[in-house]
C-alpha atoms as a PDB file:
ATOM      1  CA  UNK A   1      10.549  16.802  15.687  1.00  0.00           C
ATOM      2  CA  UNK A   2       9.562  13.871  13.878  1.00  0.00           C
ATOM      3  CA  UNK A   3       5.325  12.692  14.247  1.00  0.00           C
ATOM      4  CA  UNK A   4       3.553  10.150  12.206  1.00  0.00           C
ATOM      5  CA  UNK A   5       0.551  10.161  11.486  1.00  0.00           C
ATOM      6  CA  UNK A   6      -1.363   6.290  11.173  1.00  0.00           C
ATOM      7  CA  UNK A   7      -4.786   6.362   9.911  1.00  0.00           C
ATOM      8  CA  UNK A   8      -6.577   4.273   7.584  1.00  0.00           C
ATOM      9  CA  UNK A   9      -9.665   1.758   7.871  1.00  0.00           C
ATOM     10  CA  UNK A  10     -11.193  -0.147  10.600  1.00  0.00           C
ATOM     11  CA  UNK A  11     -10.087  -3.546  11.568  1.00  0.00           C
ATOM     12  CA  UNK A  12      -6.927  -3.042   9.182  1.00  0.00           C
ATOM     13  CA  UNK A  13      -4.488  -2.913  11.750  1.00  0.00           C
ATOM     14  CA  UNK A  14      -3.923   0.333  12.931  1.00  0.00           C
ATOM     15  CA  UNK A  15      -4.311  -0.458  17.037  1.00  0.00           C
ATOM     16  CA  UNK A  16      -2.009  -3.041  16.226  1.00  0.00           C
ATOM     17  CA  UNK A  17       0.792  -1.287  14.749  1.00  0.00           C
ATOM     18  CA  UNK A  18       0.304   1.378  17.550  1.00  0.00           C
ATOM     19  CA  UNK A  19       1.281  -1.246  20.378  1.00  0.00           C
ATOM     20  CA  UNK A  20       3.823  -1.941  18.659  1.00  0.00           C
ATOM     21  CA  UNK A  21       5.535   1.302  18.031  1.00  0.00           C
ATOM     22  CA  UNK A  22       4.633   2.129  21.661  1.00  0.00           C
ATOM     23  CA  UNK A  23       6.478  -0.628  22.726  1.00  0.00           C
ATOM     24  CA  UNK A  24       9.633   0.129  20.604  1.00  0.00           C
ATOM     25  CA  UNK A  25       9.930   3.708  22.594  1.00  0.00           C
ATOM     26  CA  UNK A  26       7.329   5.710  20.355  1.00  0.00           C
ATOM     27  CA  UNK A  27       5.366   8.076  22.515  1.00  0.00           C
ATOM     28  CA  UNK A  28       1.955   7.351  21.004  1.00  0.00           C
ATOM     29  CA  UNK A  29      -1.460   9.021  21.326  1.00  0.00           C
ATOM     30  CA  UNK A  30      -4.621   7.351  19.560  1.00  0.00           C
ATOM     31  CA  UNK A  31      -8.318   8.331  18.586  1.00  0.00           C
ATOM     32  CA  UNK A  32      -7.060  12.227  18.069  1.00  0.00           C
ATOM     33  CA  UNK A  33      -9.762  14.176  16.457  1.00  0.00           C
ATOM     34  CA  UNK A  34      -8.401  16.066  13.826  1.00  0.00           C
ATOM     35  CA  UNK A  35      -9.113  19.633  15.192  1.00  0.00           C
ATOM     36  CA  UNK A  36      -6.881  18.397  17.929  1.00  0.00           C
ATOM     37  CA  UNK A  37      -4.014  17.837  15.732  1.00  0.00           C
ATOM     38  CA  UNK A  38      -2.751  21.932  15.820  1.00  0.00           C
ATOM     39  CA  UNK A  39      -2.539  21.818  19.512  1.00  0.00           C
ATOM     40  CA  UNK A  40      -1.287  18.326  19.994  1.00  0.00           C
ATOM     41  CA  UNK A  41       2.003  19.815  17.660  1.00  0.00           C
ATOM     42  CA  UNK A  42       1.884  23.020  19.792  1.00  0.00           C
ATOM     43  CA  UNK A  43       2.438  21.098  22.809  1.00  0.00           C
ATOM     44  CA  UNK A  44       5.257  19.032  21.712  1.00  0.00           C
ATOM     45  CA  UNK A  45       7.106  22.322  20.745  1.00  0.00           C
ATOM     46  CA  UNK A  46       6.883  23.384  24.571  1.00  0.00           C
ATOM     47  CA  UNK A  47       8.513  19.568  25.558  1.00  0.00           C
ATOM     48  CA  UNK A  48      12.800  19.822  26.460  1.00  0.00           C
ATOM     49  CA  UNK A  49      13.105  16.025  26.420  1.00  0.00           C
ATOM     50  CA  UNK A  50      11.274  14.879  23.360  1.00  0.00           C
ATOM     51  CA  UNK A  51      10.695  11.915  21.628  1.00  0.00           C
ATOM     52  CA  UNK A  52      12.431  10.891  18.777  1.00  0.00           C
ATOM     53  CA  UNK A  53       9.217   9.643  16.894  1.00  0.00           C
ATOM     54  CA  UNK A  54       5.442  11.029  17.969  1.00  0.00           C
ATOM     55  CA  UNK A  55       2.989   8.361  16.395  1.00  0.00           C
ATOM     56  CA  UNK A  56      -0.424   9.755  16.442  1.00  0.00           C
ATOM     57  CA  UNK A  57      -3.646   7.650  15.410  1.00  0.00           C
ATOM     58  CA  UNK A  58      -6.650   9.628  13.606  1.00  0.00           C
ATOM     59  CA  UNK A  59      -9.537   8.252  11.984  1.00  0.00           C
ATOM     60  CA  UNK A  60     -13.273   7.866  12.012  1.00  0.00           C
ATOM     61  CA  UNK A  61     -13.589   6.610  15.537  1.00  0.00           C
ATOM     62  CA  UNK A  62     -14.370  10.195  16.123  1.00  0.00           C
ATOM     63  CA  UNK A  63     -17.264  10.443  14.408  1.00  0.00           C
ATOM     64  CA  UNK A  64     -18.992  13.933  14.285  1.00  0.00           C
ATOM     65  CA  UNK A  65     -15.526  15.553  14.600  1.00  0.00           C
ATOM     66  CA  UNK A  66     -13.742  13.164  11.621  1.00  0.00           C
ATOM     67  CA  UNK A  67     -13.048  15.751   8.560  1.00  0.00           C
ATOM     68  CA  UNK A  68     -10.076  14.310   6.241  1.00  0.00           C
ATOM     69  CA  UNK A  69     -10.161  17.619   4.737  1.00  0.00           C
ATOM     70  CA  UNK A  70      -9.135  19.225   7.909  1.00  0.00           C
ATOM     71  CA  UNK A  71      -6.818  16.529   8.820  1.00  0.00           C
ATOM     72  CA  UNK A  72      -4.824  17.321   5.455  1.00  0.00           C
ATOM     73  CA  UNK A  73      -4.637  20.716   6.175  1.00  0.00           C
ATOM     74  CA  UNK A  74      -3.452  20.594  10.023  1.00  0.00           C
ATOM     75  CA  UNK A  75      -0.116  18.127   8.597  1.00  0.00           C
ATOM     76  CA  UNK A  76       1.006  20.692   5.830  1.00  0.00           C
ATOM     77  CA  UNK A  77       0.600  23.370   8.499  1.00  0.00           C
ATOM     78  CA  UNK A  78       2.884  21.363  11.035  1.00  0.00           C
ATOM     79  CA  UNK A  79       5.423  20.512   8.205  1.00  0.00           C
ATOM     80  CA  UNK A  80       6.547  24.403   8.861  1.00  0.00           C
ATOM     81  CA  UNK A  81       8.363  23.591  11.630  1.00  0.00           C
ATOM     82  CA  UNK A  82       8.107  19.182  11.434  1.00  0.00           C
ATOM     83  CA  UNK A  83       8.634  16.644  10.031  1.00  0.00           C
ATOM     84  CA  UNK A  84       5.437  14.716   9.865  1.00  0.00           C
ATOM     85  CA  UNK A  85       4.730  11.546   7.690  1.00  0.00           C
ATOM     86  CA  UNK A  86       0.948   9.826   7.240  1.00  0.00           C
ATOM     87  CA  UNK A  87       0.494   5.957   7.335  1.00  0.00           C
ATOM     88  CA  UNK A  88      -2.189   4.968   5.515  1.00  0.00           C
ATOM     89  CA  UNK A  89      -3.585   1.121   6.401  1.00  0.00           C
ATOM     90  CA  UNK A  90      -5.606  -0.765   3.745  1.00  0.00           C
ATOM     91  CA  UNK A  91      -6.886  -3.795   3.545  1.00  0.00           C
ATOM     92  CA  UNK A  92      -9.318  -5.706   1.047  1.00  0.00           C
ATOM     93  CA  UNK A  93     -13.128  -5.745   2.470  1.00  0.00           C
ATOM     94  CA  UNK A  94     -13.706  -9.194   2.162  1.00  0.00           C
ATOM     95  CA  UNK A  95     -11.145  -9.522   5.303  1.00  0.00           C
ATOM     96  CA  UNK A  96     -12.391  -6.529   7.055  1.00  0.00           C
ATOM     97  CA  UNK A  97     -15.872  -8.175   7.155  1.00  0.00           C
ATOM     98  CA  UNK A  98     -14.023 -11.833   8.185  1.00  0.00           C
ATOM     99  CA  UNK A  99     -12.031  -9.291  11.331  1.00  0.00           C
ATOM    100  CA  UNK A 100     -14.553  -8.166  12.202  1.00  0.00           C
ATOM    101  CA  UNK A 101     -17.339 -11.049  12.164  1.00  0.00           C
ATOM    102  CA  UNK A 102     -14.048 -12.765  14.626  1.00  0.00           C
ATOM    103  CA  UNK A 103     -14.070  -9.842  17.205  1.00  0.00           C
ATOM    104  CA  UNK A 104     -18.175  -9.287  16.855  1.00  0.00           C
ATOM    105  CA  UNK A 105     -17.562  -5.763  17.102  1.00  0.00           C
ATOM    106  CA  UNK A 106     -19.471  -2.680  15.573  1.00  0.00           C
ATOM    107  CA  UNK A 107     -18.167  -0.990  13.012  1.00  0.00           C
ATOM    108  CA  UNK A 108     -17.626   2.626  13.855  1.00  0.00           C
ATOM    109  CA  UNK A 109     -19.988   3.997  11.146  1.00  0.00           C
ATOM    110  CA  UNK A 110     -22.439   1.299  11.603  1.00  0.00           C
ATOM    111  CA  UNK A 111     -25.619   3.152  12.796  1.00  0.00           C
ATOM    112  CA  UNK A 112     -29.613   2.193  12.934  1.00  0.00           C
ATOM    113  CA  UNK A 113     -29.718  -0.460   9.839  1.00  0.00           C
ATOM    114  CA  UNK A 114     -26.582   0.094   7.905  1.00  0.00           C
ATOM    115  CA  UNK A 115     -24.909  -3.000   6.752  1.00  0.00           C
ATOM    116  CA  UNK A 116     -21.367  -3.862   7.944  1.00  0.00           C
ATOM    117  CA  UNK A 117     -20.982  -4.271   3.991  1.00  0.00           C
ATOM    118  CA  UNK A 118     -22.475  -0.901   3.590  1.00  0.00           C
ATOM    119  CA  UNK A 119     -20.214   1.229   6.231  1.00  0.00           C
ATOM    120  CA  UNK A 120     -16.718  -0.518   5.074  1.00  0.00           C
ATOM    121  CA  UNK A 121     -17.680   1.232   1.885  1.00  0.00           C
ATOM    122  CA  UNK A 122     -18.126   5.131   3.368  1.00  0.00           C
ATOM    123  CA  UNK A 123     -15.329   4.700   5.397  1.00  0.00           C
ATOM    124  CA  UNK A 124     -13.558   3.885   2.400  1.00  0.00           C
ATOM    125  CA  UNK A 125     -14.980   6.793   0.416  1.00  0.00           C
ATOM    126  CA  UNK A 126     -14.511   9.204   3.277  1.00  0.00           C
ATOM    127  CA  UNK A 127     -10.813   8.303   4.036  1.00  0.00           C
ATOM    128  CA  UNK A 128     -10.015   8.369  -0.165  1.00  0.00           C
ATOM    129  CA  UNK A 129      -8.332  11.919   0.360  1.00  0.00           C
ATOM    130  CA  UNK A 130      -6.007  10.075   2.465  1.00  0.00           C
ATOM    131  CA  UNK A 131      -5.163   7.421   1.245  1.00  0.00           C
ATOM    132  CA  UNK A 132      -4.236   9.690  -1.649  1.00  0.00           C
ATOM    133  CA  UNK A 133      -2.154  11.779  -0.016  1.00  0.00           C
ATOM    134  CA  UNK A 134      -0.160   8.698   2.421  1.00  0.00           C
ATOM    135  CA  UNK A 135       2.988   8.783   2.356  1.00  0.00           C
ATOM    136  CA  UNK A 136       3.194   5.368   3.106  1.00  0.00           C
ATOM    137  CA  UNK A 137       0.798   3.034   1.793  1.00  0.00           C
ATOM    138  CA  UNK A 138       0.304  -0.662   3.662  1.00  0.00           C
ATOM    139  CA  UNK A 139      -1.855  -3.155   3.417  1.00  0.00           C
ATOM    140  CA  UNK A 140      -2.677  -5.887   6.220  1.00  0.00           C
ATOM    141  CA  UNK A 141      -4.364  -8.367   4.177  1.00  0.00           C
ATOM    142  CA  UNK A 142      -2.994 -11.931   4.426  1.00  0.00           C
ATOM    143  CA  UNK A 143       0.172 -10.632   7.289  1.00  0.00           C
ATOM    144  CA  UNK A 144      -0.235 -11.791  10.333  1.00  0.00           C
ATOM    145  CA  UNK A 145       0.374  -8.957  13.349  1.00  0.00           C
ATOM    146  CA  UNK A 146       3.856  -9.687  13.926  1.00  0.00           C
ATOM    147  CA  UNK A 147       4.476  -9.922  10.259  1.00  0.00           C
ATOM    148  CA  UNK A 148       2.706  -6.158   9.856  1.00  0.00           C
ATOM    149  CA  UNK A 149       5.099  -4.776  12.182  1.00  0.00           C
ATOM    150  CA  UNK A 150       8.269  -5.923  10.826  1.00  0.00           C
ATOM    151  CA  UNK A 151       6.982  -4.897   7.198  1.00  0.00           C
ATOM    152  CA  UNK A 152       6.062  -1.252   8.599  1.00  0.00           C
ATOM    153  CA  UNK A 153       9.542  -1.350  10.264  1.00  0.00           C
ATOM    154  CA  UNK A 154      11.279  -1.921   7.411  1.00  0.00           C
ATOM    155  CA  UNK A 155       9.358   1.044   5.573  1.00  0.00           C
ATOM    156  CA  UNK A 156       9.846   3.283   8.055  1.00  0.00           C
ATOM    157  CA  UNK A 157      13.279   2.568   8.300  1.00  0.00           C
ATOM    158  CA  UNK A 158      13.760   3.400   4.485  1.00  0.00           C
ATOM    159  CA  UNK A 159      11.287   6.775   4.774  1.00  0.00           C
ATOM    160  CA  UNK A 160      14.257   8.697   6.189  1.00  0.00           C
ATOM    161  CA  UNK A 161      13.238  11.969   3.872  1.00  0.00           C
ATOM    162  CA  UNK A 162       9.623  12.076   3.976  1.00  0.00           C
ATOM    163  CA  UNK A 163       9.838  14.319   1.558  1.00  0.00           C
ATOM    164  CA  UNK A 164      11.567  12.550  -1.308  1.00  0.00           C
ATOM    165  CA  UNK A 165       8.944  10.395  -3.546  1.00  0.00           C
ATOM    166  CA  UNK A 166       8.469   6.992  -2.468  1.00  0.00           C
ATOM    167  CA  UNK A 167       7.947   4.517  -6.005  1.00  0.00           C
ATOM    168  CA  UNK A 168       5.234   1.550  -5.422  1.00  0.00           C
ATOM    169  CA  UNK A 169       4.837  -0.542  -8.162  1.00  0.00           C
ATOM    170  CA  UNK A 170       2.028  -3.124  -8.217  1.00  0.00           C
ATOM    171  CA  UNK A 171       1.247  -6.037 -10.370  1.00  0.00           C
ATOM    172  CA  UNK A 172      -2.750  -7.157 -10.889  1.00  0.00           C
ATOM    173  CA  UNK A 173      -4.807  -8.545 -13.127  1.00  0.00           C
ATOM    174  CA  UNK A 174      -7.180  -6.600 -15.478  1.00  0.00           C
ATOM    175  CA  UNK A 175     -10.043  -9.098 -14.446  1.00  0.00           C
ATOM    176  CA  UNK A 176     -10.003  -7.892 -10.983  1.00  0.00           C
ATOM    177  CA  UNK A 177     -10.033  -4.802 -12.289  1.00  0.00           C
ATOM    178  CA  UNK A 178      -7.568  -1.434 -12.299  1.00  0.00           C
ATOM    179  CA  UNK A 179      -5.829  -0.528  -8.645  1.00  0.00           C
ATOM    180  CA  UNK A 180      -8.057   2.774  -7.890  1.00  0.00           C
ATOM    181  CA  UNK A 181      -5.109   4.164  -6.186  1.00  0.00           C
ATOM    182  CA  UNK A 182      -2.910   4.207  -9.496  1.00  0.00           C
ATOM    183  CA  UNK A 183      -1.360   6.933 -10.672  1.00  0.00           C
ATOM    184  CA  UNK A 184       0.091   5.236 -13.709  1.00  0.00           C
ATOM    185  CA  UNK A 185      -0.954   1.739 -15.929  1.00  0.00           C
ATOM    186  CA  UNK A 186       0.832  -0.148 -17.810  1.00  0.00           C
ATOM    187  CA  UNK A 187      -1.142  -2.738 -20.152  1.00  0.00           C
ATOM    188  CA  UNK A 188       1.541  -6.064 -20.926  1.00  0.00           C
ATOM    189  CA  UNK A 189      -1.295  -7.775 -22.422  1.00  0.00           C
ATOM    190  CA  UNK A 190       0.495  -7.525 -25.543  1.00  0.00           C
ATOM    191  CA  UNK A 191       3.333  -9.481 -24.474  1.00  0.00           C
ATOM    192  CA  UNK A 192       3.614 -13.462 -24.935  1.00  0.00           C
ATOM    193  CA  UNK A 193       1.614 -15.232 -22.248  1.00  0.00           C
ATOM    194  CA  UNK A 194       3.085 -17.940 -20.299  1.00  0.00           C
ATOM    195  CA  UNK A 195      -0.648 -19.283 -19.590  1.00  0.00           C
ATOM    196  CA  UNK A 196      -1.181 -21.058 -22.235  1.00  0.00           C
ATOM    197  CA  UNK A 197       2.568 -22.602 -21.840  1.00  0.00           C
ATOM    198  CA  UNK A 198       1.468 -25.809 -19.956  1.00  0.00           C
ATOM    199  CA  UNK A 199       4.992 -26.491 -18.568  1.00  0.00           C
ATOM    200  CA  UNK A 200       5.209 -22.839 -16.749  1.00  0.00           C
ATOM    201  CA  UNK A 201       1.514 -22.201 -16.574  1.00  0.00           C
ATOM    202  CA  UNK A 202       1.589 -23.159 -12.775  1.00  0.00           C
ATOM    203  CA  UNK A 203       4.382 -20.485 -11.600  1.00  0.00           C
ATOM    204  CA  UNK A 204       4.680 -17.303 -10.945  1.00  0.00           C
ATOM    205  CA  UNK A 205       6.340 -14.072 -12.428  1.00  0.00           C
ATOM    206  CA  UNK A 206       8.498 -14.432  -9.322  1.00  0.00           C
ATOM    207  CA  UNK A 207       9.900 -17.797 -10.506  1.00  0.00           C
ATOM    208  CA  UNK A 208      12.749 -18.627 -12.993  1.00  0.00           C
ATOM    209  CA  UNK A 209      10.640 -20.204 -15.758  1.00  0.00           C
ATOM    210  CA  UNK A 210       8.044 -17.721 -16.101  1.00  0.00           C
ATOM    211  CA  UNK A 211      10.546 -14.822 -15.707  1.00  0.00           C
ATOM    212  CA  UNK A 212      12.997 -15.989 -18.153  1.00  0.00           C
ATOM    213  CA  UNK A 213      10.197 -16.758 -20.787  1.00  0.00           C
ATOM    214  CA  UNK A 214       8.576 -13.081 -20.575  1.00  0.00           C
ATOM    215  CA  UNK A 215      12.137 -11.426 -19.921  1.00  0.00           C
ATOM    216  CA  UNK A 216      13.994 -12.992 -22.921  1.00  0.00           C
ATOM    217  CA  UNK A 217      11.210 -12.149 -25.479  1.00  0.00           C
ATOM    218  CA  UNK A 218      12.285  -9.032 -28.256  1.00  0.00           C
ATOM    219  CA  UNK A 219       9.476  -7.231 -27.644  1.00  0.00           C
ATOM    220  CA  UNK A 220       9.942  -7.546 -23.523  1.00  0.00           C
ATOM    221  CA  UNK A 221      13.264  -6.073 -23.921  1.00  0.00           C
ATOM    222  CA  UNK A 222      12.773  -3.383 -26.106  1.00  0.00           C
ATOM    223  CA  UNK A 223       9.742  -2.346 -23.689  1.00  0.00           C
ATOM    224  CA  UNK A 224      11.455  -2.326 -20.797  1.00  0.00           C
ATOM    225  CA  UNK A 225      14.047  -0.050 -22.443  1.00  0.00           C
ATOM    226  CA  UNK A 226      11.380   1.908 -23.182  1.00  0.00           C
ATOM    227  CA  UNK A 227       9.571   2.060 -19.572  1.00  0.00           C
ATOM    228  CA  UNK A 228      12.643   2.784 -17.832  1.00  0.00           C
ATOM    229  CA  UNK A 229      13.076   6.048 -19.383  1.00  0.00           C
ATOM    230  CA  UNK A 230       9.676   7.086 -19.042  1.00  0.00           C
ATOM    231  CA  UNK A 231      10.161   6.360 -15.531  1.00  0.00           C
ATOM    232  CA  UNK A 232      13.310   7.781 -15.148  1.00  0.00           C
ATOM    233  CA  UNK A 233      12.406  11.084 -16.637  1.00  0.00           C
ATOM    234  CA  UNK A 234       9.120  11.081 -15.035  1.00  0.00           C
ATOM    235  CA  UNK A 235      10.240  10.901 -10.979  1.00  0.00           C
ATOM    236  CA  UNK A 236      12.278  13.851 -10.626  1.00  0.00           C
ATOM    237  CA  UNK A 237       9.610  15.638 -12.017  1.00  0.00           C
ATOM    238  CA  UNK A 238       6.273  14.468  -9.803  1.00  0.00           C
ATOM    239  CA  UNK A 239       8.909  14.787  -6.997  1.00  0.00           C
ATOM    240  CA  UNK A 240       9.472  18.279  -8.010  1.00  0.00           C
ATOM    241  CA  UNK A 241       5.560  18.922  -7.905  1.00  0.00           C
ATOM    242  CA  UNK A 242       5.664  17.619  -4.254  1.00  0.00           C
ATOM    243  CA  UNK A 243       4.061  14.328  -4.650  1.00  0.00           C
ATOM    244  CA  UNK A 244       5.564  11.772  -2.383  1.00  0.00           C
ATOM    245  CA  UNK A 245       4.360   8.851  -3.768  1.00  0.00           C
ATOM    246  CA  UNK A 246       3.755   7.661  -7.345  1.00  0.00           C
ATOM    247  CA  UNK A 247       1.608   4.004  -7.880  1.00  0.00           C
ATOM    248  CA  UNK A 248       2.667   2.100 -10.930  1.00  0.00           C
ATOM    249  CA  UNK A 249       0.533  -0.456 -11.812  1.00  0.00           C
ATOM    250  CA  UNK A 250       1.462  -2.931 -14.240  1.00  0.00           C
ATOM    251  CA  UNK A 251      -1.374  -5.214 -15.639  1.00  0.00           C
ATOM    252  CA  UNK A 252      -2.285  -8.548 -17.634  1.00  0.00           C
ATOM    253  CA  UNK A 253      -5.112 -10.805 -17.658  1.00  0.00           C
ATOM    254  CA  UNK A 254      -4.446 -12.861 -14.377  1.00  0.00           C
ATOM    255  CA  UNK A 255      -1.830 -10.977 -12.410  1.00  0.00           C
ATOM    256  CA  UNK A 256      -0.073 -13.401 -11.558  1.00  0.00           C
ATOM    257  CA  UNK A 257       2.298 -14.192 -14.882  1.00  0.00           C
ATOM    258  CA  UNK A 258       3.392 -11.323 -17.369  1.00  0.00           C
ATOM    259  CA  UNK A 259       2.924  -8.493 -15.265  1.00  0.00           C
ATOM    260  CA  UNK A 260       4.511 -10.008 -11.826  1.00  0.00           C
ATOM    261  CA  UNK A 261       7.584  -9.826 -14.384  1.00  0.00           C
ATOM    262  CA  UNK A 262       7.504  -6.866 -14.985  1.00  0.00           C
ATOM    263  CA  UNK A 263       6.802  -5.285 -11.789  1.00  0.00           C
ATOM    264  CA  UNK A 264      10.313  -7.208 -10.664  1.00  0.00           C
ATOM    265  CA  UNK A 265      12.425  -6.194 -12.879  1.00  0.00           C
ATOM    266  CA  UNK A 266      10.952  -2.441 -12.884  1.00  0.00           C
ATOM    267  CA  UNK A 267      11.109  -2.703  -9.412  1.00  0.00           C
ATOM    268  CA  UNK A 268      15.119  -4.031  -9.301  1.00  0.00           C
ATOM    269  CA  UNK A 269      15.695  -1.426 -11.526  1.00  0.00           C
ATOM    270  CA  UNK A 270      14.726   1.426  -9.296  1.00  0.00           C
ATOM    271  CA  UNK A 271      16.500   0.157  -6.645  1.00  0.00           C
ATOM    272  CA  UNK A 272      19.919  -0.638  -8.530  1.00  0.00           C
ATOM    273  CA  UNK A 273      19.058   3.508  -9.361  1.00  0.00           C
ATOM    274  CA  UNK A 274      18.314   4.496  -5.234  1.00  0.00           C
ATOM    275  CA  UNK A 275      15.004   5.104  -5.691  1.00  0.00           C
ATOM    276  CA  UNK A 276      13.130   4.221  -2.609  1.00  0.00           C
ATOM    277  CA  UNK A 277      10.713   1.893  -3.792  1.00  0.00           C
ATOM    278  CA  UNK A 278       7.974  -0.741  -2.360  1.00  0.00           C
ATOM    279  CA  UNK A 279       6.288  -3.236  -4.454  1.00  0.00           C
ATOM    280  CA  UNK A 280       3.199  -5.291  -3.877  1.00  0.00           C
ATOM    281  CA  UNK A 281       1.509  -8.148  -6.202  1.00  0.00           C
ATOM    282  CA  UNK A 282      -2.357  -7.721  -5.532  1.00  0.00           C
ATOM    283  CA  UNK A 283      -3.635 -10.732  -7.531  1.00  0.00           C
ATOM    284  CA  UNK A 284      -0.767 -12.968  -7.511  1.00  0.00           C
ATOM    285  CA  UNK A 285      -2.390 -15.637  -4.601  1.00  0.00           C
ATOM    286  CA  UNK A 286      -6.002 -14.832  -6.330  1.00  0.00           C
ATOM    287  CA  UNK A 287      -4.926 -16.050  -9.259  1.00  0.00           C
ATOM    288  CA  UNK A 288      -3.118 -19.161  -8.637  1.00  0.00           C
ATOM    289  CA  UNK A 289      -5.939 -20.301  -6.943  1.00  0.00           C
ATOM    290  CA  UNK A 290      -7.893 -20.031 -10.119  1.00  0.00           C
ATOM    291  CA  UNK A 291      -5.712 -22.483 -12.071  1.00  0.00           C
ATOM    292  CA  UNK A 292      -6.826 -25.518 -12.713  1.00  0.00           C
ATOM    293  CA  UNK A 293      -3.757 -27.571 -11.943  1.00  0.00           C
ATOM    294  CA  UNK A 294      -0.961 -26.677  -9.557  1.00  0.00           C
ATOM    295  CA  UNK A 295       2.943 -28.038 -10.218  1.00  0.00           C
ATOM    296  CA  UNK A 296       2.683 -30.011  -6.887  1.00  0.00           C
ATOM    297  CA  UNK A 297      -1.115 -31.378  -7.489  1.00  0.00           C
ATOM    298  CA  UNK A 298      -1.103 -34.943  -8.819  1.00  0.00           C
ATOM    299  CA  UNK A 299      -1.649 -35.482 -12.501  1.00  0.00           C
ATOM    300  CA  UNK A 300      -5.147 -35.879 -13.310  1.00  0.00           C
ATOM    301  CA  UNK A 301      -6.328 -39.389 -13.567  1.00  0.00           C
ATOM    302  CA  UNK A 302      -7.304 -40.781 -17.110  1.00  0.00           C
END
């Protein structure tokens, strides 16, 4: 039997994306504390007609009875006899503060005098484990609900192994600092920046003029030669270890130029290869709205 398991932090989604599978035929069960978990799989085993997918929400809303630890322990237990994949949502606190200033609801961990600032930041330190350990990594910030559910349907349509390593590369920007949840960084500071290009300053990595200036560079190509047999040597052998998914982070100054390059054509790379393979550009939107003309802004008056 398949379950999932969606966890993550409050206000990023995860009540959401539970309607949602619900609706598509999911038999769902939310607020589980995880000492529950054992027996919740123990009574699915005694079910004739069961479901194809068991989504199952855990996560701090229990309070007292919240232990990641144990929650970590009760899925490699069921993965005996299921197949059981964890959803992890994420989502940037800045929006969780804007969610939940909208909805003027508590925070779960908000108690006596704590801050809303405060308990966003031990939830995030309590769920770390995991986030660590997800098998499938999303983040809500900037999708709308409808848009959240057909990205997590898409995943979840590719996640037919849980068990075979899952590849998300991410762009960002050194001065936003390094993705905590990397497990590998590549610096492409070195590389020719488009920045100080004035005709291409205002794209992207994900547009033809900043692409084909970083991409036909020497030194580009004879990196990316380079990085694709690192990473090509490298997967079979975290996937070996059991790890199911492997962040590669690929970094410049802004995010949004040299390393949004990159991260493409790594990314179409793994995929031309069948690699299952997500990837995300954290500072891309950040970053163009630092610039201090845009392509479609009106020249600046003498």
């Amino acid at each position: 039997m398949r379950f999932l398991i969606v966890t993550g932090m409050s206000g990023a989604g995860k009540s959401t994306i539970l309607h949602h599978l619900e609706d598509t035929g999911c038999q769902c069960m939310d607020n589980l504390p995880p000492l529950l978990l054992s027996q919740v799989f123990t009574l699915f085993d005694r079910v004739e007609m069961a479901p194809s997918l068991v989504v199952l929400g855990v996560d701090t809303r229990s309070g007292a009875f919240f232990d990641a630890e144990m929650l970590l322990s009760a899925i490699e237990t069921a993965r005996d006899k299921h197949i059981v994949s964890m959803l992890f949502l994420d989502c940037d606190s800045e929006t969780l503060i804007d969610r939940y200033k909208e909805t003027r609801r508590d925070h779960p961990l908000m108690k006596g005098s704590m801050t809303l600032e405060n308990a966003i930041a031990k939830e995030r330190d309590m769920l770390q484990p995991l986030r660590e350990r997800a098998d499938i990594l999303l983040s809500s910030g900037g999708y709308r609900a409808k848009d959240l559910c057909a990205k997590l349907d898409g995943m979840l349509s590719e996640t037919q192994n849980p068990h075979q390593l899952r590849a998300e590369i991410m762009s960002f920007g050194f001065k936003r600092g390094i993705p905590k949840e990397s497990d590998l960084v590549f610096d492409v500071r070195f590389l020719p920046n488009p920045y100080y290009i004035k005709e291409i300053r205002a794209y992207t990595g994900l547009e033809a003029p900043v692409r084909e200036y970083v991409l036909q560079k020497e030194e580009t190509k004879v990196f990316l030669q380079h990085l694709y047999s690192l990473i090509d040597y490298l997967l079979p052998l975290y996937q070996n270890e059991g790890k199911r998914r492997l962040v590669i982070s690929i970094g410049c100054t802004g995010g949004a130029h040299r390393s949004v390059a990159i991260s493409q054509s790594l990314y179409e790379h793994l995929l031309t290869n069948g690699y299952p393979v997500n990837i995300t550009h954290r500072d891309i939107g950040l970053e163009e709205a630092s610039w201090p003309f845009r392509r479609n802004a009106a020249p600046p008056q003498p």
